[in-house]
C-alpha atoms as a PDB file:
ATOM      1  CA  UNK A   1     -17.210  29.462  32.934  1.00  0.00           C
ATOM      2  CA  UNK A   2     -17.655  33.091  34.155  1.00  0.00           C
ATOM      3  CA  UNK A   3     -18.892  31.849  37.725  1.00  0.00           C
ATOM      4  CA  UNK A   4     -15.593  29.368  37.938  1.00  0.00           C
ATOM      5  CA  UNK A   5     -13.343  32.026  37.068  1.00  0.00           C
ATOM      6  CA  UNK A   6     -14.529  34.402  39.376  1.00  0.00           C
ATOM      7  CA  UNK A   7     -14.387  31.906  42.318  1.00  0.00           C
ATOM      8  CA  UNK A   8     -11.117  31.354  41.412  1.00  0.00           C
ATOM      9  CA  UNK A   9     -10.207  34.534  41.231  1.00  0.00           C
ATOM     10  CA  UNK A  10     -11.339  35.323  44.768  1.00  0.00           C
ATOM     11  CA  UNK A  11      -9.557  32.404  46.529  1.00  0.00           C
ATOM     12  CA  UNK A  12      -6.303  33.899  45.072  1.00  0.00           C
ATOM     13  CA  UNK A  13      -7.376  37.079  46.354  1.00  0.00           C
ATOM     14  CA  UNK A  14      -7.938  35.372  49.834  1.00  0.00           C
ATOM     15  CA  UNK A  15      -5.014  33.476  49.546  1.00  0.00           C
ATOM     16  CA  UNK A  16      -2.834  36.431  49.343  1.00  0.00           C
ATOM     17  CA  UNK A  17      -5.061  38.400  52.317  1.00  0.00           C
ATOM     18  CA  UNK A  18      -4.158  35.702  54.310  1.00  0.00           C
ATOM     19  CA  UNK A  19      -0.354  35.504  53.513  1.00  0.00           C
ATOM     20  CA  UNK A  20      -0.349  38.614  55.067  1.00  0.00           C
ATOM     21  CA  UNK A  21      -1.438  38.628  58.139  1.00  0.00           C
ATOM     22  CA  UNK A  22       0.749  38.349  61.055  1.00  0.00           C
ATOM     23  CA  UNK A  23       0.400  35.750  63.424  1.00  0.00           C
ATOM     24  CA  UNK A  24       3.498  36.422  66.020  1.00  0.00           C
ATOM     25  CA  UNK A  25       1.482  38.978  67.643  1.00  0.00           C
ATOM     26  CA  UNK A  26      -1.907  37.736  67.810  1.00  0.00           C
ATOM     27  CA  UNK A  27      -3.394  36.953  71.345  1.00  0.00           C
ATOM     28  CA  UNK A  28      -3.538  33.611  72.918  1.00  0.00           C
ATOM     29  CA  UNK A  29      -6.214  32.810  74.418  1.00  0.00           C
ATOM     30  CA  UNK A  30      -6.397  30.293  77.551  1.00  0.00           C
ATOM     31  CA  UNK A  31      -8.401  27.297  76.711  1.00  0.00           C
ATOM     32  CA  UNK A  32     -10.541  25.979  79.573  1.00  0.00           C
ATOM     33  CA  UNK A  33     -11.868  22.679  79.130  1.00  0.00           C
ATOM     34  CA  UNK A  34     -15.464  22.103  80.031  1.00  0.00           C
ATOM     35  CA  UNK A  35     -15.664  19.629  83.432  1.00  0.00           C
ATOM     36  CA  UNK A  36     -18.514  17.397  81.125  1.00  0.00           C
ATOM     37  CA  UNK A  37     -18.089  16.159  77.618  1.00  0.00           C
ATOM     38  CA  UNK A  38     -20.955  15.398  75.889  1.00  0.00           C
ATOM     39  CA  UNK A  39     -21.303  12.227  73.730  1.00  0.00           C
ATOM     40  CA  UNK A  40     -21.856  11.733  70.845  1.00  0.00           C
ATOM     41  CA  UNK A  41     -24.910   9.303  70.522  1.00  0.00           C
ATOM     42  CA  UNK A  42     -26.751  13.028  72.369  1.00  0.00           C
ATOM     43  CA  UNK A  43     -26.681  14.192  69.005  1.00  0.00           C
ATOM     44  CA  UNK A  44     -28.558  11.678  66.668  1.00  0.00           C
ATOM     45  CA  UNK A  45     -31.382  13.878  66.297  1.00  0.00           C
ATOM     46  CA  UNK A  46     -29.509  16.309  65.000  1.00  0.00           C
ATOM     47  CA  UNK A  47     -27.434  14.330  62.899  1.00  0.00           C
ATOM     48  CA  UNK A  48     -30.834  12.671  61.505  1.00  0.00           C
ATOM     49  CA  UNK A  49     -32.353  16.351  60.436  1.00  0.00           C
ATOM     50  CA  UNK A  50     -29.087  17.105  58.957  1.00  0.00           C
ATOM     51  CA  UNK A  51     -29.593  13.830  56.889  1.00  0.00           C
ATOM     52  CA  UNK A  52     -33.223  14.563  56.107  1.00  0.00           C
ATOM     53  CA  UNK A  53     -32.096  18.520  54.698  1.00  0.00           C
ATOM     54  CA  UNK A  54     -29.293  17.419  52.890  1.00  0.00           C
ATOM     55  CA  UNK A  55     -31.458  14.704  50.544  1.00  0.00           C
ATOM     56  CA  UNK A  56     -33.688  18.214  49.498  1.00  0.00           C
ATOM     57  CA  UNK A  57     -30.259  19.583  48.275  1.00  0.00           C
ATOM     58  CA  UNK A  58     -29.577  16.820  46.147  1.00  0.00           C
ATOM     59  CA  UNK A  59     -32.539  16.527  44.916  1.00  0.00           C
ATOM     60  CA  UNK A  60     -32.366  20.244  44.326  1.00  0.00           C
ATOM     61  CA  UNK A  61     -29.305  19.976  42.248  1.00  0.00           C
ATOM     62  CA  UNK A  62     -30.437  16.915  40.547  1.00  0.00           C
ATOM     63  CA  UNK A  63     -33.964  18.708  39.068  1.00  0.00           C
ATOM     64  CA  UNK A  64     -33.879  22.308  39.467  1.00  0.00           C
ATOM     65  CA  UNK A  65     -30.426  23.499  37.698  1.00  0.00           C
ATOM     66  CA  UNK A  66     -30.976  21.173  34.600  1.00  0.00           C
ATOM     67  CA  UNK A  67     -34.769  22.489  34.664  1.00  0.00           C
ATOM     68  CA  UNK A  68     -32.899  25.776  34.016  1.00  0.00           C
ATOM     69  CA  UNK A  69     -29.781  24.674  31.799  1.00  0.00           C
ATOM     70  CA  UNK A  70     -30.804  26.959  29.259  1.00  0.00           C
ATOM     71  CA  UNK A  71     -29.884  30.236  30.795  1.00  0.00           C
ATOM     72  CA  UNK A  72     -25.929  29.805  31.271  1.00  0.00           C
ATOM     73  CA  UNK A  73     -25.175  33.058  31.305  1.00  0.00           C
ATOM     74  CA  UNK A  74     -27.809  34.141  34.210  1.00  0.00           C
ATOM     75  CA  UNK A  75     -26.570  31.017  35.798  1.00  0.00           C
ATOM     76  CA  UNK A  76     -23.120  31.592  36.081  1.00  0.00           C
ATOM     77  CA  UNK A  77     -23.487  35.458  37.135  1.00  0.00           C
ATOM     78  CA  UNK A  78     -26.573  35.007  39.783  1.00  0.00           C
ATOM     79  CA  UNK A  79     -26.072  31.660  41.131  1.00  0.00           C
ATOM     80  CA  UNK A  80     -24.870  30.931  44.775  1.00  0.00           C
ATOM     81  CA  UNK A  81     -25.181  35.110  45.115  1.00  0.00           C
ATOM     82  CA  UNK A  82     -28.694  34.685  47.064  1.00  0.00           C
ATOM     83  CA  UNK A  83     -26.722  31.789  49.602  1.00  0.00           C
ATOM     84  CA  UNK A  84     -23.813  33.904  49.774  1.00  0.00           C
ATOM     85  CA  UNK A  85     -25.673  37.002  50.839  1.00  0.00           C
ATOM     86  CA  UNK A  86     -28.012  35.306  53.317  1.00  0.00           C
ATOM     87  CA  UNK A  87     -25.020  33.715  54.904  1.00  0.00           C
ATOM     88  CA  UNK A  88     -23.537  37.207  55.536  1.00  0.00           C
ATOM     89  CA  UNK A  89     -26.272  38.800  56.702  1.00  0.00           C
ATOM     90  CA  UNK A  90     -26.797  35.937  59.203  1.00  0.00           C
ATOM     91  CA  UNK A  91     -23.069  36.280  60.761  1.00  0.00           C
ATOM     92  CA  UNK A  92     -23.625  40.128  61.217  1.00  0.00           C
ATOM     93  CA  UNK A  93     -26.657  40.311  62.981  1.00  0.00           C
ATOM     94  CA  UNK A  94     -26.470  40.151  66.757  1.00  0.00           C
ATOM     95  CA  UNK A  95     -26.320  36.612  68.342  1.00  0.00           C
ATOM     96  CA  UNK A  96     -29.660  36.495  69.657  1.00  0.00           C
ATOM     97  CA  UNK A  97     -32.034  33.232  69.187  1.00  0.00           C
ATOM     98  CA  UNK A  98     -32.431  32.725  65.588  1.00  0.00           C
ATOM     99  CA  UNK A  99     -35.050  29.646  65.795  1.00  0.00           C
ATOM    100  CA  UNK A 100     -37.435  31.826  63.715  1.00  0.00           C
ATOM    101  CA  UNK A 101     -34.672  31.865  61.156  1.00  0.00           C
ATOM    102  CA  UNK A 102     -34.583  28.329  60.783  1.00  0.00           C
ATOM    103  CA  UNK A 103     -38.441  28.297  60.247  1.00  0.00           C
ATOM    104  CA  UNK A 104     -38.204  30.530  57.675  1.00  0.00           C
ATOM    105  CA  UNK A 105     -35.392  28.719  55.837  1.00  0.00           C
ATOM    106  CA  UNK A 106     -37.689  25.961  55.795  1.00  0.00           C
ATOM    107  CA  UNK A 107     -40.449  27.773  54.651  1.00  0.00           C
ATOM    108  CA  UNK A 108     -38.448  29.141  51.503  1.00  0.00           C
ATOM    109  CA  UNK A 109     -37.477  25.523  50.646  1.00  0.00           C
ATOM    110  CA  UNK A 110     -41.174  24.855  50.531  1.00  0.00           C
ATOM    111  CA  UNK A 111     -42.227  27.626  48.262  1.00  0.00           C
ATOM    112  CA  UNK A 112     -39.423  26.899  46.144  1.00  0.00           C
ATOM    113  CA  UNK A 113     -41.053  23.663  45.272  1.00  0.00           C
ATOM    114  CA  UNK A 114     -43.894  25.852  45.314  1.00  0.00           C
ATOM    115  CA  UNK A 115     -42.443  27.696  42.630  1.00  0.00           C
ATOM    116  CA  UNK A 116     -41.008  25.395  40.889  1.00  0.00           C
ATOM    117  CA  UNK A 117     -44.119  23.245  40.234  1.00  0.00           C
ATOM    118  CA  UNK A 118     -45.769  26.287  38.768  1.00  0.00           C
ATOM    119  CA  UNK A 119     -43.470  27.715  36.928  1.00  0.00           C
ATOM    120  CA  UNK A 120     -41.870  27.088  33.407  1.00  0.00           C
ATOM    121  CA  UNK A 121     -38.304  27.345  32.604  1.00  0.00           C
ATOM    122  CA  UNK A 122     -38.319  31.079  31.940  1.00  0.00           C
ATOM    123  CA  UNK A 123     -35.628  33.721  33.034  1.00  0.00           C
ATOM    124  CA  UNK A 124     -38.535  34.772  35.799  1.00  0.00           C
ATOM    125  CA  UNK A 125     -38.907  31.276  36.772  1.00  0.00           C
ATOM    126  CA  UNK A 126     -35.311  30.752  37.544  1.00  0.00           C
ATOM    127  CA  UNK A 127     -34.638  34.216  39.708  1.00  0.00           C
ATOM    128  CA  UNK A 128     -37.944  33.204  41.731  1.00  0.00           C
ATOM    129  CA  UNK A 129     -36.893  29.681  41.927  1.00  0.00           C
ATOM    130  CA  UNK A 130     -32.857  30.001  42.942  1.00  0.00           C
ATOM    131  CA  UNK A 131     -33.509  33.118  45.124  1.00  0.00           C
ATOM    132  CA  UNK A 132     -35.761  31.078  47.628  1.00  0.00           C
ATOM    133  CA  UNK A 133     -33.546  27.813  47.369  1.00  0.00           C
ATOM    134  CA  UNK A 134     -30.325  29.358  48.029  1.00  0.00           C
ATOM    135  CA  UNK A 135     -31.619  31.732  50.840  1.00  0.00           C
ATOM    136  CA  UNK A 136     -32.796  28.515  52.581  1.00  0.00           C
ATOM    137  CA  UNK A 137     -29.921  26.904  51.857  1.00  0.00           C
ATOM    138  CA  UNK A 138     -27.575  29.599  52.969  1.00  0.00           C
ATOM    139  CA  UNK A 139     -29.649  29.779  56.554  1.00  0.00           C
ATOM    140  CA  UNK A 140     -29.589  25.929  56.811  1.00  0.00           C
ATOM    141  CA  UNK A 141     -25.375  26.097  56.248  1.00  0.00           C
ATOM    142  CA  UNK A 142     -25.050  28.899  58.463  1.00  0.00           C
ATOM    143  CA  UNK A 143     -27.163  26.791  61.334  1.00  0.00           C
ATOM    144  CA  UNK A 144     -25.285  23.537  60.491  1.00  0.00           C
ATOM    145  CA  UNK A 145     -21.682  24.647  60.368  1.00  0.00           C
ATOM    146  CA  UNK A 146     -21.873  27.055  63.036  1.00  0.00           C
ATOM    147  CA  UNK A 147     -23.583  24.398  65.228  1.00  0.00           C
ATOM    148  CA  UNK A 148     -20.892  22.009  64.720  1.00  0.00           C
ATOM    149  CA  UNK A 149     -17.902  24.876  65.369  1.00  0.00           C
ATOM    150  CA  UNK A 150     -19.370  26.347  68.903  1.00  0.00           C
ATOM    151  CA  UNK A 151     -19.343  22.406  70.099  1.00  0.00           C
ATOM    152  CA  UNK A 152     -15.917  21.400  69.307  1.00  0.00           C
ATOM    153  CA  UNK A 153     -14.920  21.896  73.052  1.00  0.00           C
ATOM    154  CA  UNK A 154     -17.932  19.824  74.450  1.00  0.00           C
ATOM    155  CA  UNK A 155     -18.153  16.668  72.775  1.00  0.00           C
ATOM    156  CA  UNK A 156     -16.221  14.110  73.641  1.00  0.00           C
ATOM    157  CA  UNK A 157     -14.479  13.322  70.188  1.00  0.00           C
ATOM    158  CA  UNK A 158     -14.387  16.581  67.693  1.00  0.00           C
ATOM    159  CA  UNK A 159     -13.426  15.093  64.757  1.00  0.00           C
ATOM    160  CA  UNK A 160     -15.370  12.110  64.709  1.00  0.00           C
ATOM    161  CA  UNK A 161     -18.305  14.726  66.122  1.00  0.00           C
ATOM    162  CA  UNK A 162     -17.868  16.421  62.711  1.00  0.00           C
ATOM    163  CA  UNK A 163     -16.662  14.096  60.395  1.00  0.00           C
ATOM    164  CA  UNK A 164     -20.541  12.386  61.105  1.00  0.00           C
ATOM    165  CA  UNK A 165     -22.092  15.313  60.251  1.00  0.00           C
ATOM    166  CA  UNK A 166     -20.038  16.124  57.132  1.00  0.00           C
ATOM    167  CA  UNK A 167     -20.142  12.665  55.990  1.00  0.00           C
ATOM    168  CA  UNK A 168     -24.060  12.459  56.827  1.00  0.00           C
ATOM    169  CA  UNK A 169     -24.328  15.597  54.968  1.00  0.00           C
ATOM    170  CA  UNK A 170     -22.552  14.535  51.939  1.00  0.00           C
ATOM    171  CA  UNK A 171     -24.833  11.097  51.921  1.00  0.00           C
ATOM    172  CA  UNK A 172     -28.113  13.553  52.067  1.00  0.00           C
ATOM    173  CA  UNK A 173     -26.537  15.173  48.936  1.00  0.00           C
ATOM    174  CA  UNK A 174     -25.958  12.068  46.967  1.00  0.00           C
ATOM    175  CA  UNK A 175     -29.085  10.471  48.399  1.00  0.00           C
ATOM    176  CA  UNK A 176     -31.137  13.064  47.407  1.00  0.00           C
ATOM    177  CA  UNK A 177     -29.375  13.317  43.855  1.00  0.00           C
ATOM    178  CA  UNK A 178     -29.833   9.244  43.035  1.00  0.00           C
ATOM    179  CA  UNK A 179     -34.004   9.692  43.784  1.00  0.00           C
ATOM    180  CA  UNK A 180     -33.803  12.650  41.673  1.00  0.00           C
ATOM    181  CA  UNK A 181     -31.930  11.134  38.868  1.00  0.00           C
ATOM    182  CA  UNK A 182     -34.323   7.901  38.983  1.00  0.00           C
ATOM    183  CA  UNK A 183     -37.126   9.866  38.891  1.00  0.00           C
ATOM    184  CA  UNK A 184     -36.081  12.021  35.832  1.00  0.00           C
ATOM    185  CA  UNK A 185     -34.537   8.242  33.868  1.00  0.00           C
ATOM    186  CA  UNK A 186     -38.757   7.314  34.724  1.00  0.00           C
ATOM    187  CA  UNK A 187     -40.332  10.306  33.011  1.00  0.00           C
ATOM    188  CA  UNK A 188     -41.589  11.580  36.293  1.00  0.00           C
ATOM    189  CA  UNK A 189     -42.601  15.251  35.577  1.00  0.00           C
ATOM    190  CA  UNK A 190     -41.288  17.891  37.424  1.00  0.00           C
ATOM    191  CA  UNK A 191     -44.558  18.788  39.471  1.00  0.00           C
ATOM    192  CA  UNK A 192     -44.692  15.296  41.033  1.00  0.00           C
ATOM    193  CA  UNK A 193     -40.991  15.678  42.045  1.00  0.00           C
ATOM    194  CA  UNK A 194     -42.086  18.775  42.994  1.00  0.00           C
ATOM    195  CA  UNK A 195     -44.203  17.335  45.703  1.00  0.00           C
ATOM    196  CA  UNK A 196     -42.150  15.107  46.748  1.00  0.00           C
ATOM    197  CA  UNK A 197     -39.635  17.837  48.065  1.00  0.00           C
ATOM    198  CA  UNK A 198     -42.502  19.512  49.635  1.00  0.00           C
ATOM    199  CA  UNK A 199     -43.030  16.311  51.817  1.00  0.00           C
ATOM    200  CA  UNK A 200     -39.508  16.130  52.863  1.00  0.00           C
ATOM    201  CA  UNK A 201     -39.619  19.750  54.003  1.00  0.00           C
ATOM    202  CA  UNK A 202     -42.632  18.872  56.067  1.00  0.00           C
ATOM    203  CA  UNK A 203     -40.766  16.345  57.553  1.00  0.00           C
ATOM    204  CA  UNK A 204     -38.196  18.196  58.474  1.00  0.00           C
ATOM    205  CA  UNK A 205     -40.547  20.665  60.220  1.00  0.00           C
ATOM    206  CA  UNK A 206     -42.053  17.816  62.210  1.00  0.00           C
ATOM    207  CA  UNK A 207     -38.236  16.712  63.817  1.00  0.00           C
ATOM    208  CA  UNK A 208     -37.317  20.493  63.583  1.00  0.00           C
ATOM    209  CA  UNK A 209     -38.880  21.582  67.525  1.00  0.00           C
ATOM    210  CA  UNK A 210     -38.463  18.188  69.058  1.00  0.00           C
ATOM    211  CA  UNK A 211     -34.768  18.865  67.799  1.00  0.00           C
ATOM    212  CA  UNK A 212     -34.172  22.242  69.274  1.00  0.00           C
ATOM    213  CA  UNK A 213     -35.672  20.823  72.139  1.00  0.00           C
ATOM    214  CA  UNK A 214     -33.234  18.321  72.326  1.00  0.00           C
ATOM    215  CA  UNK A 215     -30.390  19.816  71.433  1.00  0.00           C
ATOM    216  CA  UNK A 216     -31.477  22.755  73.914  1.00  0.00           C
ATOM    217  CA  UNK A 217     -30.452  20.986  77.069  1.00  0.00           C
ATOM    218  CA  UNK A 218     -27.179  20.949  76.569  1.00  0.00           C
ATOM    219  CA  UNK A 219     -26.030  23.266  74.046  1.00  0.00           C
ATOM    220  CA  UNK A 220     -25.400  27.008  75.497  1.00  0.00           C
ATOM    221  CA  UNK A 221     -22.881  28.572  72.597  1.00  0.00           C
ATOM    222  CA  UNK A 222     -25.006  28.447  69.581  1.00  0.00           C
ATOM    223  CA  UNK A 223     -27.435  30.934  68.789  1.00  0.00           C
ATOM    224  CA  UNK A 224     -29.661  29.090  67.296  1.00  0.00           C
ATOM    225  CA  UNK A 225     -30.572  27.707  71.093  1.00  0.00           C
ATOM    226  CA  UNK A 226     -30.120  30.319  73.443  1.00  0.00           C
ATOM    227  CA  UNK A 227     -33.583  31.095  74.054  1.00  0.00           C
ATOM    228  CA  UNK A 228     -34.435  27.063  74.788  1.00  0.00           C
ATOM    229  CA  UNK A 229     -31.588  27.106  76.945  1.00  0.00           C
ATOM    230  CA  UNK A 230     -32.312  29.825  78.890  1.00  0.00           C
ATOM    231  CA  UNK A 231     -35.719  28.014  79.157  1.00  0.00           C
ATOM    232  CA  UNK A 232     -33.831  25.019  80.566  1.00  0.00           C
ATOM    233  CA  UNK A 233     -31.376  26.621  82.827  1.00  0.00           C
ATOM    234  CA  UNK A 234     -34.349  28.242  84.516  1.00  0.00           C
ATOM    235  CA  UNK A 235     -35.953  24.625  84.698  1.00  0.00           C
ATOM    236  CA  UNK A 236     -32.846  23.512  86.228  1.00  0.00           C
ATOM    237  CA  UNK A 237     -32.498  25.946  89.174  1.00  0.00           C
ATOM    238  CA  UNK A 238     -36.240  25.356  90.110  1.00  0.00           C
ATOM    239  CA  UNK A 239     -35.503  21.725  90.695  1.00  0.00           C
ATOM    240  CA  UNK A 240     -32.385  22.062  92.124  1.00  0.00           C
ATOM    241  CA  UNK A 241     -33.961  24.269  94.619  1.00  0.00           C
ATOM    242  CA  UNK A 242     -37.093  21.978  94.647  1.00  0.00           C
ATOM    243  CA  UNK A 243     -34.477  18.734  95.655  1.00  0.00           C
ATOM    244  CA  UNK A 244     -32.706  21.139  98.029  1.00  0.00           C
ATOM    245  CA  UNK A 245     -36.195  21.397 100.294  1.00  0.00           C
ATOM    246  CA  UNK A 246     -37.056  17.598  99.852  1.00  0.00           C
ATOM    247  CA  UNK A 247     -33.417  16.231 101.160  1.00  0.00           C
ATOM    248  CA  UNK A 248     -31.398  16.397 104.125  1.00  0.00           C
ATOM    249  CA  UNK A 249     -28.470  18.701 104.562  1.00  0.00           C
ATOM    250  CA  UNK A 250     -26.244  15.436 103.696  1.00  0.00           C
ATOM    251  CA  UNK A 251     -28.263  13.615 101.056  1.00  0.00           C
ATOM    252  CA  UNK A 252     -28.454  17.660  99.288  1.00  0.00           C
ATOM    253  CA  UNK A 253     -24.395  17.150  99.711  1.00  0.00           C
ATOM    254  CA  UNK A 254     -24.406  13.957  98.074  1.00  0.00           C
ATOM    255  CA  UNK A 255     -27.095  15.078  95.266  1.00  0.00           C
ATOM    256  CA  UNK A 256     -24.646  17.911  94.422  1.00  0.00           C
ATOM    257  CA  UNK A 257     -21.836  15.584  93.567  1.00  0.00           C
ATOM    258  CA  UNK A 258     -24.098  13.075  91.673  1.00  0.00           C
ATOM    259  CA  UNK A 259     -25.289  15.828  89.544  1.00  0.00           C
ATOM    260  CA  UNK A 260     -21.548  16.417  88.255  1.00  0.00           C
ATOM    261  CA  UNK A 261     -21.538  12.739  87.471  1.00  0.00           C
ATOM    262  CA  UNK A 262     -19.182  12.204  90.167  1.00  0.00           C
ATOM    263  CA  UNK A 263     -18.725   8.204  91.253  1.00  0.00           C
ATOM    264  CA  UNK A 264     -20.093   6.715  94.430  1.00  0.00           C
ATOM    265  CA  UNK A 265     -16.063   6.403  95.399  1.00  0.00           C
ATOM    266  CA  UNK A 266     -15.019   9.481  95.063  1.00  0.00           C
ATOM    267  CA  UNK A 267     -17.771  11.083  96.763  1.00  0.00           C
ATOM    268  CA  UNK A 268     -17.038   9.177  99.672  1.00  0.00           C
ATOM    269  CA  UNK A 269     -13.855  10.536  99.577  1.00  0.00           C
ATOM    270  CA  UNK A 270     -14.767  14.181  99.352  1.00  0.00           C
ATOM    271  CA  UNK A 271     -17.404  14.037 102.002  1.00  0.00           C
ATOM    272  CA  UNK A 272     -15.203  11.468 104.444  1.00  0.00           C
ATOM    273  CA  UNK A 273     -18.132   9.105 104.740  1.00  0.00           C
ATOM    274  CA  UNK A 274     -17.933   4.922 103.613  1.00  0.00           C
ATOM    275  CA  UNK A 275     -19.590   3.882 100.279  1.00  0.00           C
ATOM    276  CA  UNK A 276     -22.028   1.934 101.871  1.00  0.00           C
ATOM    277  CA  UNK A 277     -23.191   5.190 103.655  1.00  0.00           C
ATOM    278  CA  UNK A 278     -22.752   7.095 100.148  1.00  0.00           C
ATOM    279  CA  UNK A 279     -25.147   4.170  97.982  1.00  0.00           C
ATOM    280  CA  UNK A 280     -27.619   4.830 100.903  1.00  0.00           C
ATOM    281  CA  UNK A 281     -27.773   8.316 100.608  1.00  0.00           C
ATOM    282  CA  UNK A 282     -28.495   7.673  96.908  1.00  0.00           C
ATOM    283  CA  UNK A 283     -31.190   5.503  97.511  1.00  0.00           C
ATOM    284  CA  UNK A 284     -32.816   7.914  99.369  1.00  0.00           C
ATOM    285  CA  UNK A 285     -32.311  10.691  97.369  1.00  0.00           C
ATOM    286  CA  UNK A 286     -33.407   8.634  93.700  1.00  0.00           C
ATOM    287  CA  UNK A 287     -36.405   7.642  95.968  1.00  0.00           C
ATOM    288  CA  UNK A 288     -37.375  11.225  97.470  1.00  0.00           C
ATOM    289  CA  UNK A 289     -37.252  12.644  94.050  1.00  0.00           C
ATOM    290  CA  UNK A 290     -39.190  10.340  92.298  1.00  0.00           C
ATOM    291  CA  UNK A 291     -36.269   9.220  89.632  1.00  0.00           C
ATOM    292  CA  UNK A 292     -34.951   5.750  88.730  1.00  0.00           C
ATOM    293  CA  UNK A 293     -31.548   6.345  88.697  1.00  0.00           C
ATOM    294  CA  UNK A 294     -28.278   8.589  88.498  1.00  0.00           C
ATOM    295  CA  UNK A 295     -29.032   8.541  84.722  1.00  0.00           C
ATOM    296  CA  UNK A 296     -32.535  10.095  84.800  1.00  0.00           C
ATOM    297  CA  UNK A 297     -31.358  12.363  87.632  1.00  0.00           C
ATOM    298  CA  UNK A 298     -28.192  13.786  85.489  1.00  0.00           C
ATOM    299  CA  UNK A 299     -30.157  14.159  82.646  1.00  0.00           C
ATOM    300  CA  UNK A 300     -32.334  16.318  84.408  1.00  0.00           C
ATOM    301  CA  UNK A 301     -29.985  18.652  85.412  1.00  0.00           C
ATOM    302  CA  UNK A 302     -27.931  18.804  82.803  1.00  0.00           C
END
C-alpha cells in the first residue's frame, strides 16, 4: 500500500512539474531525415533477445515476489529502488560504449537465480535476491528503451518499429509468467525453477554478441554500439578504398551510386550514360569485387 501511494504521489508531483513548464519559448530544432531507412525485418535479432529477456521477467515475477510475500513492509519500501537507481546512474554517465554494461546485467540475472536457489525466504534473502534482479533489470530497460528512442528517425515505420518491441516485450512477460505459474500448480521446487532461469540467461548470452554485431552495422546513435560501429565504419572505408583501386574511374562512379541504393535508371541519368551501359558497369563491378549482387554489395557498406 505504502509503495502505491508513494508512486502516486510522485506522478502528481510530476504532473504539476510539467504543467509548468513553458513551451512557447523552447527551441525548435530542424529535423533532417536520414537519406536510408532501415527496415524492419534488420531488426529480428534484436526483437528475438528482447523476447528471450522478457520471459526471465515473468518468470521473475511469477516465483521470486511470492517466494518473498511475507515481508510486505520491506517490499513495499525497497522494491523497484535498486531498478530505479541503476537506471539513473546509467543516463548520467557519459555516452561512451556500454556493451560491458549489458554483460554485467546479465551476469546479475544469473546470480540472482544463483541466489535465489540458495537462499531461504529470509529478510537477507530478499535484499540479496531483489538488489541483483532489479539492477539487471534496470540496465536491460535502460538498453531496450533507449535503443528503440535513438532509432525512431531510421526505420522505416516508427510505430510499428516499437509497437513490435513493446508488444514482444509484453509476450516475454506473460510467457515467462504462464511457465512459472505451471511450474509452481506442479510442485516444482524453487531450485529447479531456479535453473531453469539460469539457462535462459545463458541463452541470452549466446545471441547477446552475434546481436551487437548485428545491430552494429547500422545503428550509430545508441551507446550501447558505438564502439562496434566505429569498428564497422573503419571496415567500411578500407573497402571502399579497396573497390576504389580495383575499378575504373567510371565503374568507381557507378559503385558510388549503387552503394546509396540508387536504381540502375537514375544513375543513368546522373552520369548521362544509357542503362544498358549502366547494367554493364554493374556487372563488372559485382564481378571485380567478388559479390553476387547489389544486395551483398549494400550490405557491405552499409
Amino acid at each position: 500500500m505504502f509503495s502505491f501511494i508513494s508512486i502516486e504521489v510522485l506522478l502528481l508531483i510530476a504532473f504539476i512539474i510539467v504543467l509548468r513548464i513553458d513551451l512557447s519559448t523552447a527551441p525548435v530544432a530542424e529535423i533532417i531525415a536520414p537519406s536510408k531507412k532501415i527496415p524492419l525485418n534488420r531488426y529480428w535479432i534484436f526483437y528475438g533477445f528482447v523476447f528471450i529477456l522478457s520471459i526471465n521477467s515473468g518468470l521473475m515475477h511469477q516465483v521470486i515476489y511470492p517466494y518473498f510475500q511475507q515481508h510486505q513492509v520491506l517490499v513495499s519500501l525497497y522494491t523497484n529502488l535498486p531498478f530505479i537507481l541503476t537506471v539513473y546512474i546509467l543516463s548520467r554517465s557519459p555516452k561512451t560504449n556500454k556493451l560491458n554494461v549489458l554483460y554485467i546485467g546479465l551476469v546479475l540475472w544469473g546470480l540472482t537465480f544463483i541466489a535465489f536457489s540458495l537462499s531461504g525466504p529470509t529478510e537477507l534473502g530478499y535484499l540479496i535476491v531483489f538488489t541483483l534482479m532489479l539492477a539487471g533489470s534496470g540496465i536491460f530497460s535502460f538498453f531496450l528503451w533507449s535503443l528503440m528512442t535513438s532509432n525512431f528517425e531510421h526505420v522505416v515505420n516508427p510505430s510499428s518499429f516499437f509497437g513490435l518491441g513493446l508488444s514482444l516485450n509484453v509476450l516475454g512477460v506473460w510467457f515467462g509468467g504462464l511457465i512459472g505459474n505451471l511450474l509452481i500448480n506442479y510442485g516444482v521446487n524453487h531450485q529447479a525453477i531456479a535453473n531453469l532461469g539460469l539457462v535462459i540467461v545463458l541463452v541470452s548470452m549466446v545471441i547477446f554478441l552475434p546481436l551487437n554485431q548485428k545491430l552494429s552495422t547500422f545503428i550509430h546513435q545508441n551507446h550501447f554500439m558505438i564502439k562496434l560501429s566505429d569498428v564497422h565504419q573503419k571496415q567500411k572505408k578500407t573497402y571502399i578504398e579497396e573497390a576504389k583501386g580495383l575499378l575504373s574511374e567510371r565503374e568507381y562512379e557507378v559503385f558510388c551510386h549503387l552503394i546509396k541504393g540508387e536504381t540502375d535508371p537514375t544513375i543513368s541519368k546522373l552520369l548521362y550514360i544509357s542503362l544498358n551501359t549502366t547494367k554493364t558497369h554493374n556487372r563488372k563491378i559485382y564481378r571485380k569485387l567478388s559479390v553476387s549482387g547489389r544486395k551483398e554489395l549494400i550490405e557491405k557498406c552499409d
